[in-house]
N, C-alpha and C. Protein backbone atom coordinates (compact mmCIF):
# COMPACT_ATOMS: atom_id res chain seq x y z
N UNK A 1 83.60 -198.81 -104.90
CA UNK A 1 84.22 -198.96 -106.21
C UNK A 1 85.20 -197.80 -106.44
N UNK A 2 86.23 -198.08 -106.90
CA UNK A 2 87.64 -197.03 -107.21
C UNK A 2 87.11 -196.43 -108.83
N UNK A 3 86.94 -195.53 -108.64
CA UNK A 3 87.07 -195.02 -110.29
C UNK A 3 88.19 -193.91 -110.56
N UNK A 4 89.51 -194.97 -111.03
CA UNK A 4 90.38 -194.08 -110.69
C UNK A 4 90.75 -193.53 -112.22
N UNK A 5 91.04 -192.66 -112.24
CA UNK A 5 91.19 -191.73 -113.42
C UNK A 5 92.76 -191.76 -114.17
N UNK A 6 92.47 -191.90 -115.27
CA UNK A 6 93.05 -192.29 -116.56
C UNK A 6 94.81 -191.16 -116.20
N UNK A 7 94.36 -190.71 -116.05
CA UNK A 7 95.66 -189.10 -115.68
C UNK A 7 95.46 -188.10 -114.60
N UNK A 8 96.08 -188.71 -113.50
CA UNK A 8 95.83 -187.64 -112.60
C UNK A 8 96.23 -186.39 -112.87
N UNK A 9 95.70 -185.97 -111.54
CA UNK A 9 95.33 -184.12 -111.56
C UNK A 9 96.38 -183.44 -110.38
N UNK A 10 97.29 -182.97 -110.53
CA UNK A 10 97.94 -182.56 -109.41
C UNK A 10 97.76 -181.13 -108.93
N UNK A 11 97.33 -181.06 -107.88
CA UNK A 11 97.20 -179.69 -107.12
C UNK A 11 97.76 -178.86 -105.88
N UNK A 12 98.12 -177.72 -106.05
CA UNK A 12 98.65 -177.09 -104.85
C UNK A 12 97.72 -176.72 -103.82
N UNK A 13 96.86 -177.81 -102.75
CA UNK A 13 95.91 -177.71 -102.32
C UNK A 13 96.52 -177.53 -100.82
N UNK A 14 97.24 -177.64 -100.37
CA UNK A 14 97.73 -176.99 -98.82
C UNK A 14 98.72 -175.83 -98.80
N UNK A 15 99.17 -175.48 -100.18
CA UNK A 15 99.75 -174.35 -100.23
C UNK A 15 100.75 -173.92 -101.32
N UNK A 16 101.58 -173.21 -101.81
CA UNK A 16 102.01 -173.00 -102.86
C UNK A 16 102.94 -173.82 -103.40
N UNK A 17 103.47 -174.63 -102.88
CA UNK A 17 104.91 -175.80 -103.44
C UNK A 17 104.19 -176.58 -102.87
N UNK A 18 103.22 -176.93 -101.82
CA UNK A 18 102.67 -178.72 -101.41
C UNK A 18 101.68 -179.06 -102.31
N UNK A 19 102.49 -179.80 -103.41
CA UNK A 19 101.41 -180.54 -104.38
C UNK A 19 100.85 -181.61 -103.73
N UNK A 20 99.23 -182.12 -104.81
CA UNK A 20 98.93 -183.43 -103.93
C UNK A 20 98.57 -183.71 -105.29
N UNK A 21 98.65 -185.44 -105.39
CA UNK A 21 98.01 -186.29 -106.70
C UNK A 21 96.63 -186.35 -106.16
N UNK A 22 95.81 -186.17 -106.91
CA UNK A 22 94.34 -186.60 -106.95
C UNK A 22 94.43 -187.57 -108.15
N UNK A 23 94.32 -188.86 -108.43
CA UNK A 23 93.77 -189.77 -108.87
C UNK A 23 92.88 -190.49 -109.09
N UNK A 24 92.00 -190.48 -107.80
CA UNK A 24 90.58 -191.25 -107.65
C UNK A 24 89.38 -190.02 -107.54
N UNK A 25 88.32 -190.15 -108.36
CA UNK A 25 86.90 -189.60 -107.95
C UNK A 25 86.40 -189.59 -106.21
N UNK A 26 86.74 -191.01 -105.58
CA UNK A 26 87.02 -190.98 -104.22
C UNK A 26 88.03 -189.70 -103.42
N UNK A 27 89.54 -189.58 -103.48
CA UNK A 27 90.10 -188.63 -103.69
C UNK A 27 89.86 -187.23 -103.93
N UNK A 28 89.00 -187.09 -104.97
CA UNK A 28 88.39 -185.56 -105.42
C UNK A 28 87.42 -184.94 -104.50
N UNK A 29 86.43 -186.00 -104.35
CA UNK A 29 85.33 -185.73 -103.43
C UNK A 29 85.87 -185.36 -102.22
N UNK A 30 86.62 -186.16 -100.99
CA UNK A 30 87.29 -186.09 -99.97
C UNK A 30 87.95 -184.53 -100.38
N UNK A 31 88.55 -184.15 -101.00
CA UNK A 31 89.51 -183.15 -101.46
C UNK A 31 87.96 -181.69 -101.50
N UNK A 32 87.38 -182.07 -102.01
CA UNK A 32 86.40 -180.85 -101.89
C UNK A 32 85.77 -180.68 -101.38
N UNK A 33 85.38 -181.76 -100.23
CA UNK A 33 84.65 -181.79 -98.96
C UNK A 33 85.41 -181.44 -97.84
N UNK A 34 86.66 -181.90 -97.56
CA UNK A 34 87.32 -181.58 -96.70
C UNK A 34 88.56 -180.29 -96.96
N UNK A 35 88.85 -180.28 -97.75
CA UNK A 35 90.27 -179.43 -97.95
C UNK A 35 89.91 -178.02 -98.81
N UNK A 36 88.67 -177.78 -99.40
CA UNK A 36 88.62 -177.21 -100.46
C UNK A 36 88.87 -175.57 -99.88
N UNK A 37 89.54 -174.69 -100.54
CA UNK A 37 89.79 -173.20 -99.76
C UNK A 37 88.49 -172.24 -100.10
N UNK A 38 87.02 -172.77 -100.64
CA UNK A 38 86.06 -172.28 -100.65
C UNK A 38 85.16 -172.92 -100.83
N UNK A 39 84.04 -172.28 -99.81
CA UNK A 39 82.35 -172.91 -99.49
C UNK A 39 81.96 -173.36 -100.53
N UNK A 40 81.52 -172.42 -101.37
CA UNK A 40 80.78 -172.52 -102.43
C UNK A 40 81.33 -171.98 -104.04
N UNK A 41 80.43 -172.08 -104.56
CA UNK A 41 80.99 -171.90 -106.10
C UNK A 41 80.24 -172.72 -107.25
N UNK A 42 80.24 -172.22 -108.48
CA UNK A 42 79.31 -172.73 -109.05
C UNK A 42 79.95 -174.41 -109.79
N UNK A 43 80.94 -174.11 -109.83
CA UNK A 43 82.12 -175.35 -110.33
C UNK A 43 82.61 -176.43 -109.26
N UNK A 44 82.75 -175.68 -107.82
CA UNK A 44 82.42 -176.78 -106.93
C UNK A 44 81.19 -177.63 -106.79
N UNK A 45 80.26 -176.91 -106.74
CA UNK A 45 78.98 -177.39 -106.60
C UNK A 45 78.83 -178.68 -107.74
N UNK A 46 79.01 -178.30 -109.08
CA UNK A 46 79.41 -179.31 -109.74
C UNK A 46 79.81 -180.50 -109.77
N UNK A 47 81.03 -180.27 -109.45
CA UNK A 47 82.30 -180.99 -109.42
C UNK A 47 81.53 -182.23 -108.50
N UNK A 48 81.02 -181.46 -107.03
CA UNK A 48 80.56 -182.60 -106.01
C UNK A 48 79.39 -183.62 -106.89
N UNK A 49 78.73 -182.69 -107.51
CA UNK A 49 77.62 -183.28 -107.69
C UNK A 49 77.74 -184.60 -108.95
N UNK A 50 79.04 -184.42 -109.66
CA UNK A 50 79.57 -184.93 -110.92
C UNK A 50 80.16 -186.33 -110.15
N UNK A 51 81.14 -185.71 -109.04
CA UNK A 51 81.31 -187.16 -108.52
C UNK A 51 80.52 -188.25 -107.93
N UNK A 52 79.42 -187.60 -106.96
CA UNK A 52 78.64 -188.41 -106.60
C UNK A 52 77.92 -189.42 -107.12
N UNK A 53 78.08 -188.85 -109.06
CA UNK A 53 77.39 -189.34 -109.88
C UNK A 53 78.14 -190.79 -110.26
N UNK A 54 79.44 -190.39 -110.47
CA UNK A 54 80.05 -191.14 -111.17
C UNK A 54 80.55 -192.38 -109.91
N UNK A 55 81.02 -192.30 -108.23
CA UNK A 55 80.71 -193.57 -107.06
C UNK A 55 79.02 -193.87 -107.62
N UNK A 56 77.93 -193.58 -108.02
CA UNK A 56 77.01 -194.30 -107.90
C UNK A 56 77.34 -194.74 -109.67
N UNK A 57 78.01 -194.61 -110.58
CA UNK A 57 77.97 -194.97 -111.91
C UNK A 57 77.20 -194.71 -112.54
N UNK A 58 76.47 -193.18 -112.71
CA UNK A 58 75.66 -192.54 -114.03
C UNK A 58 76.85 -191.27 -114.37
N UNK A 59 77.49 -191.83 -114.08
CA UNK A 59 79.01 -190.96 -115.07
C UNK A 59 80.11 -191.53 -115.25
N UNK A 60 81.30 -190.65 -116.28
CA UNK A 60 82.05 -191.45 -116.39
C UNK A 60 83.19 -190.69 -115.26
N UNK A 61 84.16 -191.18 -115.29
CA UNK A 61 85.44 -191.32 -114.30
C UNK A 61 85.85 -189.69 -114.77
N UNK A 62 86.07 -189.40 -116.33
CA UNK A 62 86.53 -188.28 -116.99
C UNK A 62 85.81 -187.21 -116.76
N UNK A 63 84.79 -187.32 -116.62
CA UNK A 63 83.47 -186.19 -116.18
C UNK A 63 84.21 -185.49 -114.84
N UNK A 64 83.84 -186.76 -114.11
CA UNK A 64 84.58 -186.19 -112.65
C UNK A 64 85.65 -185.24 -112.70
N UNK A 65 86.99 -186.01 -113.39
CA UNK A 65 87.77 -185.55 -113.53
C UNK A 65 87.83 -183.85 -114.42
N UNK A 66 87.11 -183.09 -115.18
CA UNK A 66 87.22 -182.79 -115.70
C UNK A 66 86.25 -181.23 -114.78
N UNK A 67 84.72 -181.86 -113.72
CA UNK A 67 84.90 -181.00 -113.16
C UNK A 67 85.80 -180.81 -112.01
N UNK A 68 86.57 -181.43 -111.53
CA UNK A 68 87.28 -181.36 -110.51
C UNK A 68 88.16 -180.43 -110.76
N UNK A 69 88.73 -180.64 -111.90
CA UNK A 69 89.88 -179.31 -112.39
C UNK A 69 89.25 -178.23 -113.16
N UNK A 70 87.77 -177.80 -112.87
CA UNK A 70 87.09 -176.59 -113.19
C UNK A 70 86.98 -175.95 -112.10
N UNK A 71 86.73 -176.42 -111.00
CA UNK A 71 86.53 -176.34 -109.78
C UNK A 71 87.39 -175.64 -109.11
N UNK A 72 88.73 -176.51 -109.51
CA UNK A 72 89.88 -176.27 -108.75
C UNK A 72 90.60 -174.38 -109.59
N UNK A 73 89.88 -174.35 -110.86
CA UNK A 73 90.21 -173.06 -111.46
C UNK A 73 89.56 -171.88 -110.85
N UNK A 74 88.09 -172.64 -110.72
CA UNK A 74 87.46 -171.55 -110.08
C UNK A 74 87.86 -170.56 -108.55
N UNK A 75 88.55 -171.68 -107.80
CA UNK A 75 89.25 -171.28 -106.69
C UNK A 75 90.23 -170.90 -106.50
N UNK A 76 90.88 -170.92 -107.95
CA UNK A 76 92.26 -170.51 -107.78
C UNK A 76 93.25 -171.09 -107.33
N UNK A 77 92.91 -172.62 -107.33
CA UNK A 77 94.28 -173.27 -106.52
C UNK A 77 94.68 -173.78 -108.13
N UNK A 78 96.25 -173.56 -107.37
CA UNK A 78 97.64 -173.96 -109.13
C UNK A 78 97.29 -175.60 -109.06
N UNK A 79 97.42 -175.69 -110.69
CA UNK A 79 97.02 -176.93 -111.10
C UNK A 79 98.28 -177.23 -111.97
N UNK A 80 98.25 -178.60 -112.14
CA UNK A 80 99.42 -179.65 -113.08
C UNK A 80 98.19 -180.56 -113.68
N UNK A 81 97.70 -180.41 -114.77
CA UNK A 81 97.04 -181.62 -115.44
C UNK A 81 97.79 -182.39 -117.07
């Protein structure tokens, strides 16, 4: 299931001018599993755990979204929301 989010989130996640759209909770997850520029964190940890919630549907799409770009503060990567 796509739970794609109302307003994406754009991030400088490969480097300082390479933005990427994150749109989907699918998207986010992939993005913090694979790409993320740190292990751990208390907002990542989140974030994963927020999405997982929301592919199985005991959350909403905005949740996700909302830790995803806490996450992404916590690490310090530049954000466009």
């Amino acid at each position: 299931m796509q739970t794609i989010w109302k307003k994406p989130v754009t991030i400088a996640l490969e480097g300082p001018d390479q933005w990427v759209v994150i749109q989907t909770t699918q998207a986010a997850t992939w993005a913090l599993i694979e790409d993320w520029p740190t292990d751990e964190g208390p907002a990542l940890d989140r974030a994963c755990a927020v999405c997982a919630d929301v592919i199985s549907g005991k959350r909403s799409r905005e949740e996700a979204r909302q830790a995803f770009i806490e996450a992404a503060i916590e690490a310090g990567i530049p954000i466009k929301v």
